[in-house]
N, C-alpha and C. Protein backbone atom coordinates (compact mmCIF):
# COMPACT_ATOMS: atom_id res chain seq x y z
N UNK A 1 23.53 221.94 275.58
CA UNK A 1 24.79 221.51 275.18
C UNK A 1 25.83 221.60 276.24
N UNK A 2 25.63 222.21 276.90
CA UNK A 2 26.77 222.64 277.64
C UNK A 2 26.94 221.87 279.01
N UNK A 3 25.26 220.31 279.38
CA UNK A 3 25.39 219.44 280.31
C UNK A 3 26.33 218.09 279.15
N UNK A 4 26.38 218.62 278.19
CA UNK A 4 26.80 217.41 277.09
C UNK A 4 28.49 217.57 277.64
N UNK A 5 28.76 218.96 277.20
CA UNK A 5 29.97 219.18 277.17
C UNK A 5 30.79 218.73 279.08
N UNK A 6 29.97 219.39 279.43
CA UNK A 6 30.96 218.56 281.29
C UNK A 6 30.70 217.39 281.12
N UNK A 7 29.86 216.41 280.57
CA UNK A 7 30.05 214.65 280.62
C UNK A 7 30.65 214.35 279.73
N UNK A 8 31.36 215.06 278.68
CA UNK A 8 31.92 214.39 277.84
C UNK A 8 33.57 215.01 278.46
N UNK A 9 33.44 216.17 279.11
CA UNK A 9 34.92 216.38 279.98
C UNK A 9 35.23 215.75 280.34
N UNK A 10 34.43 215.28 281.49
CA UNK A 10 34.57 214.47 282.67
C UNK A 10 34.97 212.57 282.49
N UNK A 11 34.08 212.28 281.09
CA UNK A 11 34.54 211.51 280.14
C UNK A 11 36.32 211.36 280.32
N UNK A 12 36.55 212.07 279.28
CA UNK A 12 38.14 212.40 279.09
C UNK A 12 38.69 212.69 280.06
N UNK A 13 38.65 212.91 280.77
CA UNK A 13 39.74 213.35 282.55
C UNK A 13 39.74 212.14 283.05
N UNK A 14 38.70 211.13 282.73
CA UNK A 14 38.35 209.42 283.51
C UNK A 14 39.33 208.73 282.69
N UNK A 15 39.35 208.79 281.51
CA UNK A 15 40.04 208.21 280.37
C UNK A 15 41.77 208.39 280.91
N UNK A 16 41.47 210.21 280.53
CA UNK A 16 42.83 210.10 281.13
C UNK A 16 43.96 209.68 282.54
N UNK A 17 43.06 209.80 283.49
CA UNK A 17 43.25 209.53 284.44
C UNK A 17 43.79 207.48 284.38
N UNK A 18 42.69 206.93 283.96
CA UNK A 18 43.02 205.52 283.79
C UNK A 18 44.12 205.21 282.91
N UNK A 19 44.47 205.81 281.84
CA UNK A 19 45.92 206.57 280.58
C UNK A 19 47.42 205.91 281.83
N UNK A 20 47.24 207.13 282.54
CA UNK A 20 48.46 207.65 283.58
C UNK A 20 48.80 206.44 284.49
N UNK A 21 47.36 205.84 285.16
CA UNK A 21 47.54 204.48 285.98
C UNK A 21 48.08 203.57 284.46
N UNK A 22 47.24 203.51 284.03
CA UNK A 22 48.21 202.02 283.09
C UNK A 22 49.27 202.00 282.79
N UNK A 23 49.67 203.18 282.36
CA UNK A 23 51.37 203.70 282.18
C UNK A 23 51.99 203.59 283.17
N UNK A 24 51.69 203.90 284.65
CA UNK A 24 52.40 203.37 285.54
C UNK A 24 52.65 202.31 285.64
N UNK A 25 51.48 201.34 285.87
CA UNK A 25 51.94 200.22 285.88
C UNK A 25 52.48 199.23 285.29
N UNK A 26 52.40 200.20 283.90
CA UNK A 26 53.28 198.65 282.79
C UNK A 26 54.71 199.74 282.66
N UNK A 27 55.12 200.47 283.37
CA UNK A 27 56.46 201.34 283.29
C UNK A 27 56.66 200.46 284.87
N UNK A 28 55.86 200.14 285.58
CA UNK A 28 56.78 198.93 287.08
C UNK A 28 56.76 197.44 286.12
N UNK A 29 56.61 197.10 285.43
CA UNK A 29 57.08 195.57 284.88
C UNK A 29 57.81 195.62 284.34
N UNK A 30 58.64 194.54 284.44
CA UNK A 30 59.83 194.11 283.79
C UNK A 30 59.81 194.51 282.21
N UNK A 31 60.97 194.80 281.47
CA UNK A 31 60.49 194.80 280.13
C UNK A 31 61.31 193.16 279.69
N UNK A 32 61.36 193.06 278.07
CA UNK A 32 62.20 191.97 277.52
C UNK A 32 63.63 191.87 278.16
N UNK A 33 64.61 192.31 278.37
CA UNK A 33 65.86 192.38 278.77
C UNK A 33 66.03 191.81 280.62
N UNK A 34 64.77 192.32 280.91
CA UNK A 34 64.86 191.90 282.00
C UNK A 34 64.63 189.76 282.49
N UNK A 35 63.80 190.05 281.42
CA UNK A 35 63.13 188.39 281.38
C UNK A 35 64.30 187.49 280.79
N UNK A 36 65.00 188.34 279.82
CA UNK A 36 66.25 187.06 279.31
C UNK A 36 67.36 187.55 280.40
N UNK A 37 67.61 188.49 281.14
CA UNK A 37 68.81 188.32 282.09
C UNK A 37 67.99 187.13 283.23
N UNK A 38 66.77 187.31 283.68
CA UNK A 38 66.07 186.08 284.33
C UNK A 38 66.33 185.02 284.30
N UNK A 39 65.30 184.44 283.06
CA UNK A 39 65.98 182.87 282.53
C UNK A 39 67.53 182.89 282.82
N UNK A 40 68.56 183.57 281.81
CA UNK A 40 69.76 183.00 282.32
C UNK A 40 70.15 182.70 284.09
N UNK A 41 69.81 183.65 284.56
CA UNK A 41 70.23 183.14 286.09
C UNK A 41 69.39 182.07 286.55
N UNK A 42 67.95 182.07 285.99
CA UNK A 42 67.73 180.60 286.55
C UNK A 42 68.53 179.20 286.18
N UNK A 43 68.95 179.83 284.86
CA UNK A 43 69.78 178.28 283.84
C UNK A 43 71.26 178.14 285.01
N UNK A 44 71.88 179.68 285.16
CA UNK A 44 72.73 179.24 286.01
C UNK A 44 72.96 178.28 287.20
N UNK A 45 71.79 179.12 288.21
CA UNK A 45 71.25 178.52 289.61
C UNK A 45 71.26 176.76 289.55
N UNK A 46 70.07 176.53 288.43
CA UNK A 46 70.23 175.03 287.95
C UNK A 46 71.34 174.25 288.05
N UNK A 47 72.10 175.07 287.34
CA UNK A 47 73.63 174.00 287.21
C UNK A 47 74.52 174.03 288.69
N UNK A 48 74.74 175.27 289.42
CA UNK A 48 74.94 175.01 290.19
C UNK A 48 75.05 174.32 291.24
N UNK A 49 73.06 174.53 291.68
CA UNK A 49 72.71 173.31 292.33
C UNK A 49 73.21 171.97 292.14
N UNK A 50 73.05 171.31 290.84
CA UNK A 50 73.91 170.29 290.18
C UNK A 50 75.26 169.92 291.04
N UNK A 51 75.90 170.94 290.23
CA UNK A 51 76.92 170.62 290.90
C UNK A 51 77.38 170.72 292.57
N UNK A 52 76.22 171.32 293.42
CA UNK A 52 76.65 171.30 294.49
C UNK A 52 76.11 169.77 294.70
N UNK A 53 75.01 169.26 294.32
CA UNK A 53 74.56 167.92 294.79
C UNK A 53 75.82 167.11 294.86
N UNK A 54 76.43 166.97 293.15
CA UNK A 54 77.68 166.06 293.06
C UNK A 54 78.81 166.14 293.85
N UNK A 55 79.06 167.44 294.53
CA UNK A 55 79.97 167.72 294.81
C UNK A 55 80.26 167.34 296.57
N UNK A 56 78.32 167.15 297.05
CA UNK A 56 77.93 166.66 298.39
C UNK A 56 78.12 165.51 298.64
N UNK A 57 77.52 165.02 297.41
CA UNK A 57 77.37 163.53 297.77
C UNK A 57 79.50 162.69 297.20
N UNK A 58 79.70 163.71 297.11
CA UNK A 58 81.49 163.34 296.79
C UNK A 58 81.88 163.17 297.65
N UNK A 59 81.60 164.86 298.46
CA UNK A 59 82.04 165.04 299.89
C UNK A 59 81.57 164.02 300.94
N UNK A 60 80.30 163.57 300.67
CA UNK A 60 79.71 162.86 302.12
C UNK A 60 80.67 161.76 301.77
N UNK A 61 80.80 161.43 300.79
CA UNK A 61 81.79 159.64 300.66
C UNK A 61 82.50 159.86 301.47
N UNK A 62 83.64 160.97 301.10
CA UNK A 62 84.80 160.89 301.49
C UNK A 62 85.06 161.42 303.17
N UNK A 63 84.19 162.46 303.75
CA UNK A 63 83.63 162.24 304.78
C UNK A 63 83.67 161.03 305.60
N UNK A 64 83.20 160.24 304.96
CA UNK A 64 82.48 158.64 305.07
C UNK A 64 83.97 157.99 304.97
N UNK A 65 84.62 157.89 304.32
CA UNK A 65 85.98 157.11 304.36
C UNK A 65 86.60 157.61 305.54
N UNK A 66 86.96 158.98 305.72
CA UNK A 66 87.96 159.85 306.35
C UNK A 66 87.40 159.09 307.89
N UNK A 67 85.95 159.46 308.12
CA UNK A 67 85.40 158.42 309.20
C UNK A 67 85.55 156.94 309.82
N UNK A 68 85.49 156.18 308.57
CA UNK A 68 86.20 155.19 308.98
C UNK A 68 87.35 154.94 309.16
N UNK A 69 88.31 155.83 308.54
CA UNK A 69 89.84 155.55 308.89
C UNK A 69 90.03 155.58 309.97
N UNK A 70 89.53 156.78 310.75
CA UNK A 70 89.55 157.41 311.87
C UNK A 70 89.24 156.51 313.05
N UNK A 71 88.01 155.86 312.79
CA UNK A 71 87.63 154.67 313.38
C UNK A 71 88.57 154.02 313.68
N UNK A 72 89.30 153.15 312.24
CA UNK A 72 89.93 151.60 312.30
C UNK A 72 90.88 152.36 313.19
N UNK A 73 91.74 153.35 312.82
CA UNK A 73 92.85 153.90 313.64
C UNK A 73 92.98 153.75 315.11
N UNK A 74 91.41 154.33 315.53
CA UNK A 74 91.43 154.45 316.81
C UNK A 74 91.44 152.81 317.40
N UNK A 75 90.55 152.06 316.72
CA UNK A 75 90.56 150.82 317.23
C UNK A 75 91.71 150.05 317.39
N UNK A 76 92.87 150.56 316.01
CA UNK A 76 94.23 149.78 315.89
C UNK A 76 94.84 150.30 317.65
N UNK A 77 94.99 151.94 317.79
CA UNK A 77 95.37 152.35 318.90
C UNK A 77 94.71 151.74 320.14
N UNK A 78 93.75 151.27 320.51
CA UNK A 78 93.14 150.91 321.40
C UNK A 78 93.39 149.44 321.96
N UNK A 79 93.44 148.46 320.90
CA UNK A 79 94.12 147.39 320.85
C UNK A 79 96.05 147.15 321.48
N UNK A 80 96.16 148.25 320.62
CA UNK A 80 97.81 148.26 320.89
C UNK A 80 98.12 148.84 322.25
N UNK A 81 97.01 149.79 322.85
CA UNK A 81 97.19 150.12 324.08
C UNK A 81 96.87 148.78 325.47
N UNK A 82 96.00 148.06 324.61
CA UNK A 82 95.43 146.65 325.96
C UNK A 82 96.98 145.62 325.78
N UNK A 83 97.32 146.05 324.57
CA UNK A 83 98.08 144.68 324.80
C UNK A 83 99.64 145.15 325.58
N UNK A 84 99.75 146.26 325.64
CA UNK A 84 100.57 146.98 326.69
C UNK A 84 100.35 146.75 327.97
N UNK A 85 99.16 146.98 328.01
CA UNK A 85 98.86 146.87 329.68
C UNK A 85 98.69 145.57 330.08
N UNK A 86 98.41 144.43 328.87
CA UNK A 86 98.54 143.07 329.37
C UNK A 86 99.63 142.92 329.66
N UNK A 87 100.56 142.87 328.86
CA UNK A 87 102.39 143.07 328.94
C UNK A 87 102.84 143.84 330.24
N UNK A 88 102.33 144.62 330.65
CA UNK A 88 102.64 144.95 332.58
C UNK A 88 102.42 143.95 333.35
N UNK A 89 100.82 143.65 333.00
CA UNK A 89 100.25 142.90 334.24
C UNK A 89 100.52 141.58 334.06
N UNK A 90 101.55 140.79 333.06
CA UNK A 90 102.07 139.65 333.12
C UNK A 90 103.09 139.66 333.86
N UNK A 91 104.05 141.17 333.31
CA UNK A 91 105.26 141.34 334.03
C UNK A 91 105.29 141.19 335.60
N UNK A 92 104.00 142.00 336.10
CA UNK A 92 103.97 142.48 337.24
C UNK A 92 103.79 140.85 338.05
N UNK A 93 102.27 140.38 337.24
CA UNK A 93 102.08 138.63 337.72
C UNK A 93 103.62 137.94 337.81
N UNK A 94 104.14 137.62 336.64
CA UNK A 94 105.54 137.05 337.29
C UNK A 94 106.36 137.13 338.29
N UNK A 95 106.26 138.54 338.49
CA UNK A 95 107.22 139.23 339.57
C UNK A 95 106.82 138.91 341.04
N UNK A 96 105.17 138.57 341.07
CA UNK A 96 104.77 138.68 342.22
C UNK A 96 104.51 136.13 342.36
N UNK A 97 104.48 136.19 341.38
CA UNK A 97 104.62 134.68 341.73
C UNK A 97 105.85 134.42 341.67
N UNK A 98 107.34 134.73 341.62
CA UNK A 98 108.54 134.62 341.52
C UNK A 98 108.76 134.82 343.35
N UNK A 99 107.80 136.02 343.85
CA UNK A 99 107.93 136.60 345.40
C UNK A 99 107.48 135.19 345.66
N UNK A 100 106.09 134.74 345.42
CA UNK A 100 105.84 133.86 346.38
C UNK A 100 106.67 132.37 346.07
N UNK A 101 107.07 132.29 345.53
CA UNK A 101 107.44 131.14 345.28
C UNK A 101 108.61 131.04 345.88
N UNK A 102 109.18 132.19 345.74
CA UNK A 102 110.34 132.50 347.16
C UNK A 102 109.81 132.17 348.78
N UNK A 103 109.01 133.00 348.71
CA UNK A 103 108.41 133.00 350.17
C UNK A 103 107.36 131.58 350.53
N UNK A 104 107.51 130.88 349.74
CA UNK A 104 106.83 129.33 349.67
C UNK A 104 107.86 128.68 350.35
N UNK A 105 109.54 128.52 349.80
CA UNK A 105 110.56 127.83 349.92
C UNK A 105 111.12 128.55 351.35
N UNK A 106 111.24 129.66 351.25
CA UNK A 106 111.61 129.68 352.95
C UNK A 106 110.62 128.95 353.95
N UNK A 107 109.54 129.12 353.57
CA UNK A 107 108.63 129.09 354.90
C UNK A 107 108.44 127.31 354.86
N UNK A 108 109.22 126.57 353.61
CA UNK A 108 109.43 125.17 353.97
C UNK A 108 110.60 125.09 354.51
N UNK A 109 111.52 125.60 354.39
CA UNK A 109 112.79 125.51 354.84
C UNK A 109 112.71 125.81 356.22
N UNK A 110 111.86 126.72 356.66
CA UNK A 110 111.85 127.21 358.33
C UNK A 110 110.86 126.12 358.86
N UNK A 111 110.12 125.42 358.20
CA UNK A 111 109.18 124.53 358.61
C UNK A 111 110.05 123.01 358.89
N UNK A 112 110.87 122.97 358.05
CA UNK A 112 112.03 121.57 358.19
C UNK A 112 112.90 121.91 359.47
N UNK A 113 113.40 123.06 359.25
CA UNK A 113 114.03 123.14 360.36
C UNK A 113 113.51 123.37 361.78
N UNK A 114 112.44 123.91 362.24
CA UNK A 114 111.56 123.74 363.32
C UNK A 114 110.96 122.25 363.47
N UNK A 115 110.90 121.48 362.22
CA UNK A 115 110.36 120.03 362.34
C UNK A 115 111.88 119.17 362.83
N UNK A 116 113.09 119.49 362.65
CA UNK A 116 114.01 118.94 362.87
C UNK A 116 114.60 119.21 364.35
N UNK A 117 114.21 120.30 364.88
CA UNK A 117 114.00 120.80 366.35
C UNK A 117 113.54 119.95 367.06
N UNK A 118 112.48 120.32 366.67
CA UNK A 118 110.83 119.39 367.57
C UNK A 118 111.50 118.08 367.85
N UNK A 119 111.65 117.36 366.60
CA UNK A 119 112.01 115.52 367.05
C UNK A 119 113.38 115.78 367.50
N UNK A 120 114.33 116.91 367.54
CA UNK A 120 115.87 116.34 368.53
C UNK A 120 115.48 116.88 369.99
N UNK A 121 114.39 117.55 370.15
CA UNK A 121 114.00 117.99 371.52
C UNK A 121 112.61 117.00 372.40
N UNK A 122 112.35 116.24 371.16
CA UNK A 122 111.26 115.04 371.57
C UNK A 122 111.94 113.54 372.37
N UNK A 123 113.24 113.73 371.07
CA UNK A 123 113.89 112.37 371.71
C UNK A 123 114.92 113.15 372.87
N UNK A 124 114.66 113.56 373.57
CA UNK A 124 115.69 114.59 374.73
C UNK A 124 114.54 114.43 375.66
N UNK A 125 113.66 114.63 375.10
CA UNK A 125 112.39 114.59 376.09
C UNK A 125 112.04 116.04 376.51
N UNK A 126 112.66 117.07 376.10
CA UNK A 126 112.54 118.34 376.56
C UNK A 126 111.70 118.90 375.91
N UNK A 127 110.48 119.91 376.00
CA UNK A 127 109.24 120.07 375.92
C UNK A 127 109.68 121.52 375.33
N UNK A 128 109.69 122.17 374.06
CA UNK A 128 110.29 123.47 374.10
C UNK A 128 109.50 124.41 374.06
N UNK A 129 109.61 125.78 375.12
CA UNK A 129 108.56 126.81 374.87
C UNK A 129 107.51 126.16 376.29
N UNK A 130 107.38 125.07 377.00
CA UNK A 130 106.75 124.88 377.94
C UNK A 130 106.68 125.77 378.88
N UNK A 131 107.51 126.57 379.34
CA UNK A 131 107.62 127.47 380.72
C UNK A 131 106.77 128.45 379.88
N UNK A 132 106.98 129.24 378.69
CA UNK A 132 106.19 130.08 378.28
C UNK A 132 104.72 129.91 377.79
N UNK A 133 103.99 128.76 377.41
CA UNK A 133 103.10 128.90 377.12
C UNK A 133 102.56 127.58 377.27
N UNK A 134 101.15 127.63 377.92
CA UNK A 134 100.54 126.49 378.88
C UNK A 134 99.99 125.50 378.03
N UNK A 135 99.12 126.10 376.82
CA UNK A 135 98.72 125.71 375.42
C UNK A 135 99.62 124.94 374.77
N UNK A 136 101.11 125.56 374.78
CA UNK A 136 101.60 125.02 373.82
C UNK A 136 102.06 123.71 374.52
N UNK A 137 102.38 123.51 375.87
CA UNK A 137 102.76 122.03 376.67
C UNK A 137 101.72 121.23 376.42
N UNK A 138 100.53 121.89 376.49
CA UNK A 138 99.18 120.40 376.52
C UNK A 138 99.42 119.64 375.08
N UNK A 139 99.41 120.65 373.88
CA UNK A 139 99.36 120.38 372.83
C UNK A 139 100.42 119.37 372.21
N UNK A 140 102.05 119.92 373.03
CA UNK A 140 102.91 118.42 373.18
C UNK A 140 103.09 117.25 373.56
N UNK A 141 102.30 117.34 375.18
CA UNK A 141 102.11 116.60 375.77
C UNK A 141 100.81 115.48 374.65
N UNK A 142 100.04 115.82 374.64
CA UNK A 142 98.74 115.54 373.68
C UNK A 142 99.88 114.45 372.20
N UNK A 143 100.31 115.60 371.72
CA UNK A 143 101.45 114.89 370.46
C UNK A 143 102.21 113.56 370.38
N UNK A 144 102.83 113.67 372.28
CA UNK A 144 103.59 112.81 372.92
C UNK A 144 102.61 111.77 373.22
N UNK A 145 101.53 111.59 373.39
CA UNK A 145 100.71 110.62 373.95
C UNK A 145 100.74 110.84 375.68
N UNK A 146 101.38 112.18 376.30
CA UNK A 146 100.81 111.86 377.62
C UNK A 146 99.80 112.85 377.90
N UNK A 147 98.65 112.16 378.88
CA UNK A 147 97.47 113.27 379.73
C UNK A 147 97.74 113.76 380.49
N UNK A 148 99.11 113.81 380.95
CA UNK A 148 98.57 114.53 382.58
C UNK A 148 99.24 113.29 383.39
N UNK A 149 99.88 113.64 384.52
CA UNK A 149 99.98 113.03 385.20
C UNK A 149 98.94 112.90 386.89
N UNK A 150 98.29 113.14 386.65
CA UNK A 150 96.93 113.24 387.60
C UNK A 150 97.15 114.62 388.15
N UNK A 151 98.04 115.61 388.18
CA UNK A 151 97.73 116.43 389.43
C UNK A 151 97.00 117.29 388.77
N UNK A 152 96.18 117.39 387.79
CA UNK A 152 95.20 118.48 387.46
C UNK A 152 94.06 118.03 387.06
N UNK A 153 93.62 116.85 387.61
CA UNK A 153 92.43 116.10 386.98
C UNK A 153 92.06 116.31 385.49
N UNK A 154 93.28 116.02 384.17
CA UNK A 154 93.16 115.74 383.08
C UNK A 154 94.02 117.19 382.68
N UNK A 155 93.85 118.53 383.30
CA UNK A 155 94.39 119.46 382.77
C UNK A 155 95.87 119.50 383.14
N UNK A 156 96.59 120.39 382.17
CA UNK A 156 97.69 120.56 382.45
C UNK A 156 98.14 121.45 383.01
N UNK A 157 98.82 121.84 383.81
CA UNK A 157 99.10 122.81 384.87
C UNK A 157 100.86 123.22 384.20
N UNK A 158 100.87 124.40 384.16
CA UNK A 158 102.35 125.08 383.85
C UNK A 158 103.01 124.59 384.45
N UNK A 159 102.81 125.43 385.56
CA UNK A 159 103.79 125.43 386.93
C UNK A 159 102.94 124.86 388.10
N UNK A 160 103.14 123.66 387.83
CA UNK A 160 102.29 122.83 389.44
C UNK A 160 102.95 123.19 390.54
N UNK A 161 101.91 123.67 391.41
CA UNK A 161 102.61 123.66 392.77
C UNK A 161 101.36 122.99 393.85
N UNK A 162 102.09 122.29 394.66
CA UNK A 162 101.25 121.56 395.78
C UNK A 162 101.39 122.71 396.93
N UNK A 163 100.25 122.39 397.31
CA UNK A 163 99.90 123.65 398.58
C UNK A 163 98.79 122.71 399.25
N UNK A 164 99.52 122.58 400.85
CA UNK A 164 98.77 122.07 401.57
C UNK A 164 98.29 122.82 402.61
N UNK A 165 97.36 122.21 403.24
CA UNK A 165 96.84 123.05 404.05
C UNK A 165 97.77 123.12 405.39
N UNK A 166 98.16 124.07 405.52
CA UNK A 166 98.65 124.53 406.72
C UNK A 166 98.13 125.26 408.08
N UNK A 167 98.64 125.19 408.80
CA UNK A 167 97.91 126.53 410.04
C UNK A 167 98.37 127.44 410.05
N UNK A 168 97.88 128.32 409.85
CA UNK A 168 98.31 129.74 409.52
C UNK A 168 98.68 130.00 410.87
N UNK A 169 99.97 130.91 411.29
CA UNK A 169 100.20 131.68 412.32
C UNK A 169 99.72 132.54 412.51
N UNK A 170 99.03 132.72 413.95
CA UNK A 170 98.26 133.93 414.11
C UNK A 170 98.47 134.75 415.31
């Protein structure tokens, strides 16, 4: 009896032992109270989400508008800035064809009057600027219809001088 009695101890100490684990572990699970505070926060979370979607896709619109304003704005500014700077560079264009158109009329006016020179110094017969520049006599002479009067075999000579042969003193 007494190998009966330690297996039937040992029995009960197993029993109990497995007792203590199960109790632990259903004393770590949630009980009822815990499961309905659960659900509700999931029901909450739900709606939330909800409303953050609506509240995104509100935001992205208006996002989305605020964007384009921003846009057209800049484009209105960008526009209004070219047509400024066209408005210079017309100003500036005028200003500078107003110069030349000045500087067109003198430089006819100095051209009439050097042309009115030329023919009262043509019919005088006087050659002007000849002593200074050799170019500029041929080129009159040439104007005038004369070549040369032979002493340079066709060229024109400034200052002709005849030099004959002499005997040098020695």
């Amino acid at each position: 009896m007494s190998s009966e009695m330690i297996d039937k101890d040992k029995k009960i100490k197993e029993l109990e032992k497995m007792y203590v684990n199960i109790r632990e572990v259903l004393s770590k699970q949630p009980g009822p109270d815990v499961m309905i505070r659960l659900s509700k926060t999931r029901g909450a979370l739900r709606t939330r989400a909800k409303k953050m979607k609506v509240s995104y896709n509100v935001g992205s619109r208006r996002l989305a508008s605020i964007m384009n304003s921003m846009f057209l704005s800049t484009q209105c500014l960008m526009a209004e800035l070219n047509m400024t700077r066209t408005a210079d560079h017309k100003f500036e264009l005028d200003k500078i064809k107003s110069e030349l158109n000045g500087l067109k009329a003198k430089c006819l006016a100095q051209k009439k009057r050097n042309s009115k020179a030329n023919q009262e110094l043509a019919k005088e017969n006087v050659h002007p600027g000849a002593a200074d520049d050799p170019s500029l006599q041929r080129a009159q002479d040439e104007a005038a219809g004369r070549h040369g009067d032979g002493d340079g075999a066709g060229f024109a000579l400034a200052n002709p001088k005849v030099t004959a042969l002499m005997p040098v003193n020695q």
